[in-house]
Protein backbone atom coordinates (compact mmCIF):
# COMPACT_ATOMS: atom_id res chain seq x y z
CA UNK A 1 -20.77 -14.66 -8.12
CA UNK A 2 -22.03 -11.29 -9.13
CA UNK A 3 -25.28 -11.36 -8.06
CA UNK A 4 -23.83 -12.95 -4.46
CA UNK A 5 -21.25 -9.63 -4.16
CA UNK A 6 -23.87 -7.40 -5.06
CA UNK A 7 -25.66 -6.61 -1.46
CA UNK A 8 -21.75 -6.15 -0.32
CA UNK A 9 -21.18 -4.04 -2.63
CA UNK A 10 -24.24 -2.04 -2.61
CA UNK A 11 -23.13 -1.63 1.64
CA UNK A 12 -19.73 -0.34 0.77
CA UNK A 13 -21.17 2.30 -1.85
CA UNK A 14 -24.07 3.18 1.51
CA UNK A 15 -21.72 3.44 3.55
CA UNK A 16 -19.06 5.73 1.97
CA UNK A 17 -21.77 8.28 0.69
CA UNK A 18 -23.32 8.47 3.89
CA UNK A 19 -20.19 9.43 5.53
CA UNK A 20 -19.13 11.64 2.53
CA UNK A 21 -22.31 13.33 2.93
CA UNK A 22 -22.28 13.99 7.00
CA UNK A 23 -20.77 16.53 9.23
CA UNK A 24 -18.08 13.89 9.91
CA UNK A 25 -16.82 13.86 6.10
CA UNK A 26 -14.57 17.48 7.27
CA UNK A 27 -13.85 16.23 10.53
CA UNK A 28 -12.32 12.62 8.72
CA UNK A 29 -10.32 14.81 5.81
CA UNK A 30 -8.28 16.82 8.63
CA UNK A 31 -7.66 14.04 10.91
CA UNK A 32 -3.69 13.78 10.64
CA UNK A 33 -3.67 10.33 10.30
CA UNK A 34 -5.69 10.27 7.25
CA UNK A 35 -4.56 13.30 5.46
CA UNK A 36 -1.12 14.36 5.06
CA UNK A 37 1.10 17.07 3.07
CA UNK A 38 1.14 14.40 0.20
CA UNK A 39 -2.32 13.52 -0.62
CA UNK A 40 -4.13 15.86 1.24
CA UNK A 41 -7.48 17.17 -1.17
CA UNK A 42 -6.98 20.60 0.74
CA UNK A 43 -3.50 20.93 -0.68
CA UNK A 44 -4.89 19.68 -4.49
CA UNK A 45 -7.33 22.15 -4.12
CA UNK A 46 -5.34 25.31 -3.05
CA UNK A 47 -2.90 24.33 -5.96
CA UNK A 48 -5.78 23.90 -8.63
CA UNK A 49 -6.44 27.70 -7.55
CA UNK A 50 -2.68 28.68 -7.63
CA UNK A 51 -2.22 27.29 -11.07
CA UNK A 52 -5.68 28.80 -12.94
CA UNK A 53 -4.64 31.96 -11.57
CA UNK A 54 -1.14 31.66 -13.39
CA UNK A 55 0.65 31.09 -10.18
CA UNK A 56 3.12 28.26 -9.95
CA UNK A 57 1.47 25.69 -7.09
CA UNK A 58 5.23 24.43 -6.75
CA UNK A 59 7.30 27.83 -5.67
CA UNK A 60 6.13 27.35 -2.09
CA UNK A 61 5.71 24.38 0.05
CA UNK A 62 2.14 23.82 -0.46
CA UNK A 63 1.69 21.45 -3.23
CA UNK A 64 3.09 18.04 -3.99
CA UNK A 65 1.31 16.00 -6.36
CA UNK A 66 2.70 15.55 -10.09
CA UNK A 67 1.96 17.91 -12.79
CA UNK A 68 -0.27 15.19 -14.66
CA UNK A 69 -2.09 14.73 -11.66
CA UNK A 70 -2.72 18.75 -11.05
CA UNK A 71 -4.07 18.55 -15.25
CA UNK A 72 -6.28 15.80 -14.26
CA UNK A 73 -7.67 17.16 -10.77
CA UNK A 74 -8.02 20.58 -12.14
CA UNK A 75 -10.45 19.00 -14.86
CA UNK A 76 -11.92 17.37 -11.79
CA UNK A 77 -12.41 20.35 -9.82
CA UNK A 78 -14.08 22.48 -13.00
CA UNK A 79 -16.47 20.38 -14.19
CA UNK A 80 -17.04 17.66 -11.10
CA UNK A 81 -20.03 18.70 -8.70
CA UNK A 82 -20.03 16.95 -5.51
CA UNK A 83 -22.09 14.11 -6.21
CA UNK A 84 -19.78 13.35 -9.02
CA UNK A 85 -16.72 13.73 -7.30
CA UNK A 86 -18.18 11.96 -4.17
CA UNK A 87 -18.92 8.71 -7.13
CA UNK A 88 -15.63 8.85 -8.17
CA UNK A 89 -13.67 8.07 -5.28
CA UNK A 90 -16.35 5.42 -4.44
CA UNK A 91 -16.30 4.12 -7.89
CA UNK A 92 -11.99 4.10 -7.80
CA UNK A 93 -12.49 2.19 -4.72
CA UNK A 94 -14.71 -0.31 -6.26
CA UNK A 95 -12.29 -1.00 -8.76
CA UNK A 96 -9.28 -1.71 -6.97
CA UNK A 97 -11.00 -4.18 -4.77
CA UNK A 98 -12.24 -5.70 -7.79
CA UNK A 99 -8.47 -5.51 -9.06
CA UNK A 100 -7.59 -7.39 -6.10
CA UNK A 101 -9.89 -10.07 -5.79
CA UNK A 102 -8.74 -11.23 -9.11
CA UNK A 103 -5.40 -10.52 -9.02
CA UNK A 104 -6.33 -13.46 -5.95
CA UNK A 105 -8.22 -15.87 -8.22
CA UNK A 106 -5.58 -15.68 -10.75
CA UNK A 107 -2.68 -16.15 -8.27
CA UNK A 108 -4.16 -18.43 -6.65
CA UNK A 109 -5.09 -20.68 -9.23
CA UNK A 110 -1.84 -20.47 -10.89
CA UNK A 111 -0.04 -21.20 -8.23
CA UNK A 112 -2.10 -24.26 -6.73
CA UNK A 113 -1.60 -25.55 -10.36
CA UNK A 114 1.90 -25.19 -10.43
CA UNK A 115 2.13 -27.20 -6.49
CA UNK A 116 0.35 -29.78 -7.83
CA UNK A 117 2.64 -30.21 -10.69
CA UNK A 118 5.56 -30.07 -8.04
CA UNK A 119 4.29 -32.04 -5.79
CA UNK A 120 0.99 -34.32 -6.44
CA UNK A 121 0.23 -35.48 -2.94
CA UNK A 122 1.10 -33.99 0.85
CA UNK A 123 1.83 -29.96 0.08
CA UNK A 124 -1.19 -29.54 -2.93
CA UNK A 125 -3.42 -31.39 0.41
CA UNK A 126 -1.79 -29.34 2.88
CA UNK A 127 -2.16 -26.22 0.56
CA UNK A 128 -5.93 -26.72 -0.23
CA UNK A 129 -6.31 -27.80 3.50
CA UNK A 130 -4.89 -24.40 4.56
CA UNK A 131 -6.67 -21.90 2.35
CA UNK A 132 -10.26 -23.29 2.12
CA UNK A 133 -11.56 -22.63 -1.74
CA UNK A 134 -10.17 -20.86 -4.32
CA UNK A 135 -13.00 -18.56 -4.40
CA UNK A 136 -13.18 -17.61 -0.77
CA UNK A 137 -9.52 -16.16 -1.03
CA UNK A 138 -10.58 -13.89 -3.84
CA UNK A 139 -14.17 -13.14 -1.71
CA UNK A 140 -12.16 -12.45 1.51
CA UNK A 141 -9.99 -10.32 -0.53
CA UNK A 142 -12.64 -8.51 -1.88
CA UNK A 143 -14.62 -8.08 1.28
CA UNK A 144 -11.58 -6.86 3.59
CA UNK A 145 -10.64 -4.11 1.46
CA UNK A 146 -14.79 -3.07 0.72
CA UNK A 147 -14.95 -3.00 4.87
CA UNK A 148 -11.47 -1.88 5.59
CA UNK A 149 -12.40 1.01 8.15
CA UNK A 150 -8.93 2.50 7.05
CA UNK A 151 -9.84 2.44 3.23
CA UNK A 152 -13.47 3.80 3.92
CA UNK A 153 -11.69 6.62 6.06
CA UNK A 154 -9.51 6.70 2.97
CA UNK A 155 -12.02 7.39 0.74
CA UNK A 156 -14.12 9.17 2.83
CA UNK A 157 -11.57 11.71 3.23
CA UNK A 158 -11.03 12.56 -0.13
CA UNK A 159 -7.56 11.71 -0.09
CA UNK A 160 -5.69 10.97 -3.30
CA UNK A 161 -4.27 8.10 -1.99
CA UNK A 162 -6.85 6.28 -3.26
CA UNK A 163 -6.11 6.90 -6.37
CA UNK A 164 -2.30 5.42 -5.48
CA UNK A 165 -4.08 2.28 -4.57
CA UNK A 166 -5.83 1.76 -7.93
CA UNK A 167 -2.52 1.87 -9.35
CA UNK A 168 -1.17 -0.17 -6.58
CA UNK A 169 -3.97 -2.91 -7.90
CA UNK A 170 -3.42 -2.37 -11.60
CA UNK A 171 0.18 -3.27 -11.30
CA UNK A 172 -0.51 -6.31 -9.15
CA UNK A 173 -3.10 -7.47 -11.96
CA UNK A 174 -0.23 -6.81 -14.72
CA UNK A 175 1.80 -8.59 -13.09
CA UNK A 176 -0.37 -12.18 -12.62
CA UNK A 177 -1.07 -11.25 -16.10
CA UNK A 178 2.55 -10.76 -17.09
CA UNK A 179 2.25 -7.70 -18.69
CA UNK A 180 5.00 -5.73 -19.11
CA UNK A 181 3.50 -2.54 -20.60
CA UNK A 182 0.58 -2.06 -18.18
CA UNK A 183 2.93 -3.57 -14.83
CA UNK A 184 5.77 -0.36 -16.34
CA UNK A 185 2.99 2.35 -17.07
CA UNK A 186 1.47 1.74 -13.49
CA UNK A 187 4.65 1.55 -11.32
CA UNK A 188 5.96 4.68 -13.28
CA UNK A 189 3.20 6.58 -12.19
CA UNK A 190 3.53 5.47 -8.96
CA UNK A 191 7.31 5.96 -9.09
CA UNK A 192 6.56 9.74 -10.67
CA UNK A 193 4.19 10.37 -7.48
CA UNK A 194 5.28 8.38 -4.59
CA UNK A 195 8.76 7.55 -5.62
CA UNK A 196 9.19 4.22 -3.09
CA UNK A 197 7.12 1.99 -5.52
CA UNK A 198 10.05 1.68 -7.96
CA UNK A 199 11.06 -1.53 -6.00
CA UNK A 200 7.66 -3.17 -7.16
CA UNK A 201 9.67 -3.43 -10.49
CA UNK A 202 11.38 -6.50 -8.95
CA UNK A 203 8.34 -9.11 -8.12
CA UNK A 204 6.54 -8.32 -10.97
CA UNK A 205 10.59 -9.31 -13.12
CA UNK A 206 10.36 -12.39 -10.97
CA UNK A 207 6.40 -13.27 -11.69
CA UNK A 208 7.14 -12.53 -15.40
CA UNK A 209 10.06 -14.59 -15.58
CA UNK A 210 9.29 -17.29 -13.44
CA UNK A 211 7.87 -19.34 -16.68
CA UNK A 212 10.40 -18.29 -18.96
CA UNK A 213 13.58 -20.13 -20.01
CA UNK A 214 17.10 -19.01 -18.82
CA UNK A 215 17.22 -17.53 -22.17
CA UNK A 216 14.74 -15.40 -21.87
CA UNK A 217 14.92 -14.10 -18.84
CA UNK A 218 17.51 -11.94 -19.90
CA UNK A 219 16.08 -10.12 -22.95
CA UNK A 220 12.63 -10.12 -19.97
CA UNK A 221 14.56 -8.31 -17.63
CA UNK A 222 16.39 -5.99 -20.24
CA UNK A 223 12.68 -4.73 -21.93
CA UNK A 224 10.81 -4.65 -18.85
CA UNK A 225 13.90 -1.95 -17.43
CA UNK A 226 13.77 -0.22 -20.96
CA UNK A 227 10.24 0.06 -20.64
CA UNK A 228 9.76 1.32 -17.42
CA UNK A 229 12.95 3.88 -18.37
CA UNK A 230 10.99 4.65 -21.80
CA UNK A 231 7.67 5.48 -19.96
CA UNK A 232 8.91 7.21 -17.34
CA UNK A 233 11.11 9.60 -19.21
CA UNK A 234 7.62 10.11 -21.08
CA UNK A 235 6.46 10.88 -18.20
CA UNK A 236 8.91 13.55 -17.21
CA UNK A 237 8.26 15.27 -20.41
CA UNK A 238 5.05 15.46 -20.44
CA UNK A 239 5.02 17.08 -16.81
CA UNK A 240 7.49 19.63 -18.08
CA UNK A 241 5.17 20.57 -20.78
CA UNK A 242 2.26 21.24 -18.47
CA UNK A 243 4.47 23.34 -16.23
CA UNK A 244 7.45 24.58 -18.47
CA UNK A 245 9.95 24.24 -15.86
CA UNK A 246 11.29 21.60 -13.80
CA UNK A 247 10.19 23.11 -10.15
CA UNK A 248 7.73 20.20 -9.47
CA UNK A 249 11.02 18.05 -9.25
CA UNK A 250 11.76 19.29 -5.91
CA UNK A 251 8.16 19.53 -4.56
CA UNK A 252 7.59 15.73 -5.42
CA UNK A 253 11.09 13.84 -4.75
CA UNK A 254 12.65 16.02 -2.81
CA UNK A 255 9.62 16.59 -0.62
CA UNK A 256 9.66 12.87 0.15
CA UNK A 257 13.77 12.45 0.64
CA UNK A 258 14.13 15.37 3.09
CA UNK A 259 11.18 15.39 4.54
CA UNK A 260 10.96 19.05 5.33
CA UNK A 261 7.22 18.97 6.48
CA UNK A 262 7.43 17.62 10.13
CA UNK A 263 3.79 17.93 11.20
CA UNK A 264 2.59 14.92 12.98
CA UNK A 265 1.66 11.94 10.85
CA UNK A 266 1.33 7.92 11.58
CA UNK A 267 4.97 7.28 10.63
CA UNK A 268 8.14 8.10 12.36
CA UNK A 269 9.99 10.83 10.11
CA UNK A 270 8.39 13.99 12.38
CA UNK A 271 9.32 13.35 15.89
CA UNK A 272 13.25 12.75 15.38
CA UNK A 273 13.19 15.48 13.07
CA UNK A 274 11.64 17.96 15.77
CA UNK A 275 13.46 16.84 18.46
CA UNK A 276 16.86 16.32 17.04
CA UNK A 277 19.74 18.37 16.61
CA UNK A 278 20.22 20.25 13.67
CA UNK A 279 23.61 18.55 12.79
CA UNK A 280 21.97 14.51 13.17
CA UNK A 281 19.08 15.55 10.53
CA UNK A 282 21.19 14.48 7.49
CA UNK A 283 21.98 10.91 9.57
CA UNK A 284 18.48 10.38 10.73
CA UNK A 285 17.49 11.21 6.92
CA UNK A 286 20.15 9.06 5.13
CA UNK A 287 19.62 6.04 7.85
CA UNK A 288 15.42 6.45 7.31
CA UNK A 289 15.68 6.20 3.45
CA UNK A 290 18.15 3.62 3.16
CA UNK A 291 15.57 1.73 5.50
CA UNK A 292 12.65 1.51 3.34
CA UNK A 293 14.23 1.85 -0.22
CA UNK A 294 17.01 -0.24 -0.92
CA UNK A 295 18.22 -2.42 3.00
CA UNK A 296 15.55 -4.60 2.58
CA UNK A 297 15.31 -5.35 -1.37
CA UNK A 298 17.89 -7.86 -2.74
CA UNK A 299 17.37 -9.88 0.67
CA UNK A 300 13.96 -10.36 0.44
CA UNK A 301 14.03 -10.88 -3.18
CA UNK A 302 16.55 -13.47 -2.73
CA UNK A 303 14.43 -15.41 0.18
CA UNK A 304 11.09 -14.94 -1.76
CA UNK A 305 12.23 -15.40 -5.32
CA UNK A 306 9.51 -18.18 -5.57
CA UNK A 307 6.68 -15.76 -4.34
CA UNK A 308 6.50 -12.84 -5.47
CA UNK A 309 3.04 -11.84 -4.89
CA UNK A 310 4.88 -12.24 -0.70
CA UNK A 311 7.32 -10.02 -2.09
CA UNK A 312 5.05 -7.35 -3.07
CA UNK A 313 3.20 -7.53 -0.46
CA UNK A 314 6.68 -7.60 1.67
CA UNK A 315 8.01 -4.56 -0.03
CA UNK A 316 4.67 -2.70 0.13
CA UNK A 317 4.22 -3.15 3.94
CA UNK A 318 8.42 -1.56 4.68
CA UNK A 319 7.18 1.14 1.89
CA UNK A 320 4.36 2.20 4.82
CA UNK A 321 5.86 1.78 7.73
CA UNK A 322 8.91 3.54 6.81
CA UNK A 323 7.84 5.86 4.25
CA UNK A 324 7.94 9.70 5.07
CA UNK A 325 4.28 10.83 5.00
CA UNK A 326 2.38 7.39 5.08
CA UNK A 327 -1.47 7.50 6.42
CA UNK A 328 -3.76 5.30 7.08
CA UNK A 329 -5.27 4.87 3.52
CA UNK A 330 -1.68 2.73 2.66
CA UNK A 331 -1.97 0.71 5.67
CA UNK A 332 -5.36 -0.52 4.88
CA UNK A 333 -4.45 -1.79 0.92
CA UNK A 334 -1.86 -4.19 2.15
CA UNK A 335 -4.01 -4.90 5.02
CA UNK A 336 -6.34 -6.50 2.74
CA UNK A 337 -4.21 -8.41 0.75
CA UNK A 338 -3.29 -10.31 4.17
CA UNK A 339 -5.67 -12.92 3.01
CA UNK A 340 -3.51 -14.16 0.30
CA UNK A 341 -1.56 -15.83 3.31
CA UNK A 342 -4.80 -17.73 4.43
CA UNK A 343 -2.82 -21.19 4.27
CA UNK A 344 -0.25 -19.18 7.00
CA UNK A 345 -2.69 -18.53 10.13
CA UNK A 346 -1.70 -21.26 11.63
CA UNK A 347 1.90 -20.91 11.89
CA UNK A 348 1.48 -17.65 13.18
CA UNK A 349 1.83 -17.13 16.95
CA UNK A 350 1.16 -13.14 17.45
CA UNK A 351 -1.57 -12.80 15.34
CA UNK A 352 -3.82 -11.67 18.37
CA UNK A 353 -1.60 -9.71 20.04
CA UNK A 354 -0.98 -7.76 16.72
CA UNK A 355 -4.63 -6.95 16.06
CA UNK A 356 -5.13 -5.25 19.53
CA UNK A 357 -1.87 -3.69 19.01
CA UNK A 358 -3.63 -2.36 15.96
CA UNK A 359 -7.05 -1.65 17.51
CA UNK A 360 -5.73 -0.17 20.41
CA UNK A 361 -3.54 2.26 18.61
CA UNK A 362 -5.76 3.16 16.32
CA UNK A 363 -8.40 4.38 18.75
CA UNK A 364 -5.72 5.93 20.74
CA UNK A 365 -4.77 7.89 18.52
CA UNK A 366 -7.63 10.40 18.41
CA UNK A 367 -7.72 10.87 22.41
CA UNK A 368 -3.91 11.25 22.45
CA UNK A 369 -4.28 14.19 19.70
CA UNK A 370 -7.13 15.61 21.45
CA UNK A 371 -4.97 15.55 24.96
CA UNK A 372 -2.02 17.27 23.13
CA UNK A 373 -3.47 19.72 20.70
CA UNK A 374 -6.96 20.77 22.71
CA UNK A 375 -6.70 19.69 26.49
CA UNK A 376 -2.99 20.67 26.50
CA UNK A 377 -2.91 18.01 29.43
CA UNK A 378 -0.32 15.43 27.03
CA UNK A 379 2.78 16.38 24.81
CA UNK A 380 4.14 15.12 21.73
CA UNK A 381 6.08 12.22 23.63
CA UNK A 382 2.29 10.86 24.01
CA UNK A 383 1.25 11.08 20.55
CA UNK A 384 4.43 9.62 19.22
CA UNK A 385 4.41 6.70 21.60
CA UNK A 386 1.18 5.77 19.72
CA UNK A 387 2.65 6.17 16.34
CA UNK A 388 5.65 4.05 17.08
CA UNK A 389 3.61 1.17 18.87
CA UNK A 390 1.41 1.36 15.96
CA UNK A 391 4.65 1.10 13.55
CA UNK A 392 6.12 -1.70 15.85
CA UNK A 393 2.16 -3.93 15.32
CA UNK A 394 3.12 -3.64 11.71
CA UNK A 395 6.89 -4.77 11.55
CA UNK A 396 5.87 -7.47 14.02
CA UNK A 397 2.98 -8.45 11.67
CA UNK A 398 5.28 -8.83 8.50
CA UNK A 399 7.42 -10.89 10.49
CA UNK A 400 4.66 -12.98 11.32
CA UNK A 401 3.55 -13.70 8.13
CA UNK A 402 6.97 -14.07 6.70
CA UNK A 403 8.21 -16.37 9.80
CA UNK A 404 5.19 -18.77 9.15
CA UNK A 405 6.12 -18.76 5.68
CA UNK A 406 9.08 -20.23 6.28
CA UNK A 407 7.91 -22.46 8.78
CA UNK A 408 4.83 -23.55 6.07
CA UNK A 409 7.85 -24.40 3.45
CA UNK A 410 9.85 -26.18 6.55
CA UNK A 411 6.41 -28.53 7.05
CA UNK A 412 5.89 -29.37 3.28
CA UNK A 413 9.06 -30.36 3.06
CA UNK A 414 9.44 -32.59 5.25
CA UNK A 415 5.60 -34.00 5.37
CA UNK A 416 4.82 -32.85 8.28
CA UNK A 417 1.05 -33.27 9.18
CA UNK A 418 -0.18 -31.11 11.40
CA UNK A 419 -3.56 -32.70 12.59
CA UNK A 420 -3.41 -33.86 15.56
CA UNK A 421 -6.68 -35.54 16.51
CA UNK A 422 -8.52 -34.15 13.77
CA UNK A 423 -8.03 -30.57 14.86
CA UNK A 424 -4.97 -27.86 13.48
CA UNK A 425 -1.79 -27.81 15.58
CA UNK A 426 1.01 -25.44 15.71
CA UNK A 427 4.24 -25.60 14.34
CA UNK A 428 7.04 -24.72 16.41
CA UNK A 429 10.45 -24.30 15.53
CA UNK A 430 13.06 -23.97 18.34
């Protein structure tokens, strides 16, 4: 298996250096779709400076990252050269794609185990029919995120969103490992920097206690909230002892409620925020963050109780397209986890539309920003109406997936085949 990844991986690694080491590496870390106020290295760098020179980084509005984070990066930035700091984005991106494709070998064996215990003949057929080998989902896996042109821009761009997508991995692999301690540590960092990710806590309390007796999916539930309470406090703490005050409160979560920064950015925060008035900002605000933190969590948790490796996946997909600075680097990761719904393709009916939806916005995007900022011949009306098309590909490809879910339960069900003369058909529901 190893020695079969190898030449892949040895391609990612070329490629990413190269690209780290050309004249387009600047050009890639100011494109606005890549970098934004939140993970931009720019920003990590000016605060490094701010805070060796005994200047809080958090008394203006330039830095946002966590004081843990501005220890580490500062360590980084001091004894890193650039070789070493190009490695270690390439080497954190290794990882989580190796997080990924076996956090897909183990969830996928687990859960073909557990149909076939449910049900010995039609749906363990129609699931191993529908997702070729267990090792191809974990290889496609694998190879989508390596080749991801929004993770390699990602990483190219030295943003530290790839560092939010390691921890993105590691809590998917505690979780199909139902760990509680290593699922709480990860989602409290993530929590601490990004603040959305809190509502991971709920698939990985459903994939813990989905073996569990009703008795113990109490006391599950009670210690894995205790936990993630415990840690994060810990957390807290230990940020207030780096910076001795609690300033880095507002520059982190209230950075990402308000939204304060409305420079242009993939997501949809900036333009009603420019262009409304003054006295709708609290609306627009309040409606925005109810969107992608808590409308969407108890019903989806409800319908997917039975998968929640969906339900992450579900939850990290609103998190991005609804999120206040998202870029392009959170798009990609659950981009590539799209092939744990392998066994779905064929229930889904806008699954070409969606990818030039995808395509086209994403090499509109440049020529729009070019028009608007440089030509002066377009206005910020053009560069939004990418931005929301591009938004609109993604809600219409999470209702894809999650429509032909349901339509895939409807089918094995109710033994439906869906062969017709040898060949795949298309299910239908009217």
């Amino acid at each position: 298996m190893l020695t079969k990844l190898l030449p892949n991986f040895i391609l990612a690694v070329a490629i990413r250096f190269l690209l780290m080491n050309s004249e387009y590496q600047k050009v890639i870390s100011e494109r606005v779709e890549v970098s934004t106020a939140l993970n931009s290295w720019k920003r990590v760098t000016e605060g490094v400076y701010l805070y060796n020179f005994g200047i809080d980084p958090y008394s203006g509005d330039l830095f946002h990252e966590t004081p843990i984070c501005l220890y580490v990066f500062n360590i980084i930035q001091r004894y890193f050269p650039w070789w070493a700091l190009c490695l270690l984005f390439v080497v954190t991106d290794l990882i989580s794609a190796l997080c990924l494709a076996y956090v897909g070998k183990n969830y996928n064996n687990n859960w073909c185990s557990k149909e076939e215990k449910d049900k010995k003949q039609d749906v363990s057929q129609e699931k191993d029919d529908g997702t070729s080998t267990k090792t191809d989902i974990a290889l496609y896996i694998l190879m989508v995120y390596l080749f991801n042109p929004y993770i390699i821009l990602n990483c190219v761009g030295f943003t530290t969103t790839v560092f939010s997508n390691l921890l993105n991995s590691i809590t998917l692999v505690a979780m199909v490992r139902h760990s509680i301690f290593w699922s709480c540590i990860s989602t409290a960092l993530l929590t601490l920097q990004n603040l959305y990710p809190i509502s991971l806590l709920v698939p990985v309390a459903i994939y813990i206690c989905n073996n569990k007796s009703k008795n113990n999916v109490k006391s599950t539930i009670i210690t894995l909230i205790i936990t993630f309470l415990s840690i994060f406090t810990l957390l807290l703490g230990i940020c207030y002892y780096i910076m001795g005050s609690w300033s880095f409160l507002w520059n982190i979560f209230g950075f990402i409620l308000l939204a304060p920064d409305v420079r242009p950015n993939i997501g949809l925060y900036w333009y009603f925020l420019t262009e409304m008035f003054e006295h709708f900002k609290s609306l627009f605000i309040a409606s925005f963050q109810i969107n992608v933190s808590l409308l969407y969590i108890v019903p989806l948790a409800l319908k997917l109780r039975r998968q929640p490796i969906l339900l992450a996946f579900s939850y990290l997909a609103i998190m991005t397209i609804f999120k206040s600075y998202p870029c392009v680097g959170d798009v990609g990761f659950y981009i590539s986890l799209i092939p744990f719904w392998m066994h779905l393709f064929q229930h889904m009916q806008q699954g070409f539309i969606i990818s030039c939806f995808i395509l086209v916005c994403t090499g509109f995007a440049p020529i729009v920003w070019h028009q608007w900022i440089y030509a002066r011949s377009a206005n910020a009306n053009f560069y939004f109406g990418v931005t929301l098309a591009f938004a609109v590909a993604q809600i219409f490809l999470l209702t894809d997936i999650l429509f032909a879910n349901i339509k895939y339960e409807f089918a094995s069900r109710h033994n439906i085949n869906k062969d017709i003369t040898g060949s795949k058909a298309t299910l239908l529901l009217e």
